[in-house]
Protein backbone atom coordinates (compact mmCIF):
# COMPACT_ATOMS: atom_id res chain seq x y z
CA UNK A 1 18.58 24.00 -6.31
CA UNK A 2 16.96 21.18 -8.50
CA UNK A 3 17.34 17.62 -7.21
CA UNK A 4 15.38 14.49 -8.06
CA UNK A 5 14.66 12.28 -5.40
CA UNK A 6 13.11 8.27 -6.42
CA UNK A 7 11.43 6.00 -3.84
CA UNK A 8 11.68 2.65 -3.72
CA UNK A 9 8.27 1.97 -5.61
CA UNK A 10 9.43 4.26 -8.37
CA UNK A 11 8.72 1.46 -11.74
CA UNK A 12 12.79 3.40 -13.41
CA UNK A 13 12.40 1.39 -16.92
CA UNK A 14 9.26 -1.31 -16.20
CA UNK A 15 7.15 -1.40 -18.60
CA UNK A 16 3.56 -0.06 -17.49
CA UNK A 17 1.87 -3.66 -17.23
CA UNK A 18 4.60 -5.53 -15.34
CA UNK A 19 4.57 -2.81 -12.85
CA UNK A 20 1.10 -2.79 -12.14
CA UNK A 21 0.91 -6.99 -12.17
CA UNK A 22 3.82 -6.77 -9.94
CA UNK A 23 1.94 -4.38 -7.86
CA UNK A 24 -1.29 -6.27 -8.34
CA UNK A 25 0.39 -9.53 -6.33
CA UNK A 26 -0.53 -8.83 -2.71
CA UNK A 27 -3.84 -6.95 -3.08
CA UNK A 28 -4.90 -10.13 -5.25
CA UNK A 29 -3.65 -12.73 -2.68
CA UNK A 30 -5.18 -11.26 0.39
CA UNK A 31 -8.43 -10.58 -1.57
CA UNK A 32 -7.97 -14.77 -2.44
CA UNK A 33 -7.36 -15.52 0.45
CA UNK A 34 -10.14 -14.31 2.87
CA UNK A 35 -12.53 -15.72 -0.42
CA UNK A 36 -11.08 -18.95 0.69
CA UNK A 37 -11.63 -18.31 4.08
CA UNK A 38 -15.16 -17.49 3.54
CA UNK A 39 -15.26 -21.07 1.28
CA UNK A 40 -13.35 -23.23 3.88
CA UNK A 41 -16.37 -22.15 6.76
CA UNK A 42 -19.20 -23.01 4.13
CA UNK A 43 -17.59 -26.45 3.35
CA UNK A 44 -16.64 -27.13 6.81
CA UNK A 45 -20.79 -26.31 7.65
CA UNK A 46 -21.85 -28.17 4.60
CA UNK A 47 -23.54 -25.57 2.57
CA UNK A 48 -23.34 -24.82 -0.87
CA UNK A 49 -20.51 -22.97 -2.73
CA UNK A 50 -21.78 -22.13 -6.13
CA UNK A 51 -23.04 -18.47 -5.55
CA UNK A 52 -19.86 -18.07 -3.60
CA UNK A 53 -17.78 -19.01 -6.13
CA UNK A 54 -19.46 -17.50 -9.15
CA UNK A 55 -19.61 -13.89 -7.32
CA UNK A 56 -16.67 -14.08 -4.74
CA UNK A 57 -14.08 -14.72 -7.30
CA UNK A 58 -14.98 -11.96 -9.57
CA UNK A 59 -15.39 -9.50 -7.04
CA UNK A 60 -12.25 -10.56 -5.06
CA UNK A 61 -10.73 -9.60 -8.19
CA UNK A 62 -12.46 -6.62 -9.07
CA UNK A 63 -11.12 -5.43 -5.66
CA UNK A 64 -7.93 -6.14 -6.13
CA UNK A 65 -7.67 -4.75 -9.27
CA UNK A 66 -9.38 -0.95 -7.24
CA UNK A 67 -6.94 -1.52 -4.57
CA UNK A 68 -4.12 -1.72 -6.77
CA UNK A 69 -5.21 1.61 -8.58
CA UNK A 70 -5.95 3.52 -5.41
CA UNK A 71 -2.49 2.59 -3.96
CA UNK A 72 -0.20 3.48 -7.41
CA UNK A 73 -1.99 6.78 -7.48
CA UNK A 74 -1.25 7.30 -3.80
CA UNK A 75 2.29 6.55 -3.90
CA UNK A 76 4.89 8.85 -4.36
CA UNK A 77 7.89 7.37 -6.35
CA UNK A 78 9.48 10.63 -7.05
CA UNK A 79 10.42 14.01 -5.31
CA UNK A 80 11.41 17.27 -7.67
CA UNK A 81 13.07 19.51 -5.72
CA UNK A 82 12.90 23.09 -7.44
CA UNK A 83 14.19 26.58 -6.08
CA UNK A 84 10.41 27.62 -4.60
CA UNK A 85 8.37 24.62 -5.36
CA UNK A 86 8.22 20.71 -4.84
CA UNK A 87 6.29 18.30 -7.58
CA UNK A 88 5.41 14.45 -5.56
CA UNK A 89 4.97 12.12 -8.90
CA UNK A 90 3.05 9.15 -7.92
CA UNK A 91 3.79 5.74 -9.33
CA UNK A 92 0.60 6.42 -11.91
CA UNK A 93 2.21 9.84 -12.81
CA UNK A 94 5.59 8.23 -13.65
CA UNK A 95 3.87 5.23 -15.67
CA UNK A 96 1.59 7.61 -17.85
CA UNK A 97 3.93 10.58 -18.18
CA UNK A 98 1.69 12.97 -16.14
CA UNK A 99 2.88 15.66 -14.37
CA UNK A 100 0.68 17.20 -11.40
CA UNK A 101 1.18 20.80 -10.98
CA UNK A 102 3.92 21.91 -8.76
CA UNK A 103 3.22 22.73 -5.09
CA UNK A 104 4.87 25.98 -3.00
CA UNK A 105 6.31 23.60 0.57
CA UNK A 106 5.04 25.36 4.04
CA UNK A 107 6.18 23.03 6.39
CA UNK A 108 8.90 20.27 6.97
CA UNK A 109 8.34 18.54 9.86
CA UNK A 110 10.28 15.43 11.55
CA UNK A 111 9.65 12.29 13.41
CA UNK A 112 11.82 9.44 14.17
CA UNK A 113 11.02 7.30 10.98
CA UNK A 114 9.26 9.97 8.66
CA UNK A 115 9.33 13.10 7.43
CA UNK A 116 5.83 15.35 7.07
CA UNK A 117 5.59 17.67 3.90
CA UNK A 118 2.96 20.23 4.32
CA UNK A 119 1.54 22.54 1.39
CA UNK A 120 -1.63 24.97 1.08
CA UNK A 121 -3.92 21.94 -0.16
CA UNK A 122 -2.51 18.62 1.51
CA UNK A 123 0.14 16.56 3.80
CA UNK A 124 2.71 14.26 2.41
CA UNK A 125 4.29 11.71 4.89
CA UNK A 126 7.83 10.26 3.37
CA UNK A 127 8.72 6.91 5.53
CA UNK A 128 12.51 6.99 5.51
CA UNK A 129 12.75 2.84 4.82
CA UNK A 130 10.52 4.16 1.37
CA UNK A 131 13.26 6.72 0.30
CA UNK A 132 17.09 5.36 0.04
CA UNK A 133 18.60 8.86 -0.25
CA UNK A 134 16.65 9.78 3.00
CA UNK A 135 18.92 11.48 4.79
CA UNK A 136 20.32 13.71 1.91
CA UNK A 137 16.38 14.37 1.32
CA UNK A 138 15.60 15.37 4.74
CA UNK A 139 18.83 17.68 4.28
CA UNK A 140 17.23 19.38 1.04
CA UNK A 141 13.92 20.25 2.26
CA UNK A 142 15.23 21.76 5.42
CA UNK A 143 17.84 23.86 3.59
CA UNK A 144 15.39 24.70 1.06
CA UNK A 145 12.69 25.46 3.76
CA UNK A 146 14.37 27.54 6.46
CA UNK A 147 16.07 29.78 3.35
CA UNK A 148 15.25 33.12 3.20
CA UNK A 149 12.22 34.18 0.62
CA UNK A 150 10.30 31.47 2.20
């Protein structure tokens, strides 16, 4: 039983640097934007801007570009579906080729919106709106779960 699941954050044929500036958009604005919150009180109280601009920018940036990191490694964008094991591929995985090592499932669990993967080492939570084939996924890890051998 080997099925390939993609999320909707899965990059298909993008190349690696579109994907991450595309990814890079929000972080970046809401980073800018509470800079230029910060800037707006200082002007509106009449005190100087220069150290706030020389450092803020920069490091509004620099956080940005961590956040962006943090969440592409984070992110599953695919879901490999073997006969007694499960590999999650995170957006990072898919753009650099890396494959993490495959993972023996213990546990599907389901709420309303999600579904909760649970293996020896960690907990996956798969939001349904994140997964378009959602339904047909649920349906795979419960038939591969509750089958016998496991």
């Amino acid at each position: 039983m080997d099925a390939v699941f993609f999320s909707r954050f899965h990059p298909a044929q993008t190349p690696d640097l579109r994907a991450f500036r595309t990814a890079l958009v929000r972080p970046l604005a809401t980073c800018l934007l509470a800079l230029a919150v910060v800037l707006l009180v200082r002007a509106l109280q009449t005190q100087p801007l220069g150290l706030w601009l020389s450092l803020g920018l920069p490091l509004a940036v620099l956080v940005a570009l961590g956040w962006t990191g943090y969440w592409m490694q984070q992110t599953p964008a695919e879901l490999h579906l073997y006969a007694d094991t499960v590999v999650l591929r995170s957006i990072w995985d898919v753009l650099t080729g890396r494959w993490p090592p495959p993972r023996r499932l213990l546990g599907v669990r389901r709420d309303y919106d999600r579904t909760h993967l649970f293996f020896e080492d960690m907990l996956y939570t798969l939001r349904d709106t994140d997964w378009p084939e959602a339904e047909r996924l649920v349906a795979r890890l419960r038939d591969r779960h509750s089958s016998p051998g496991n």
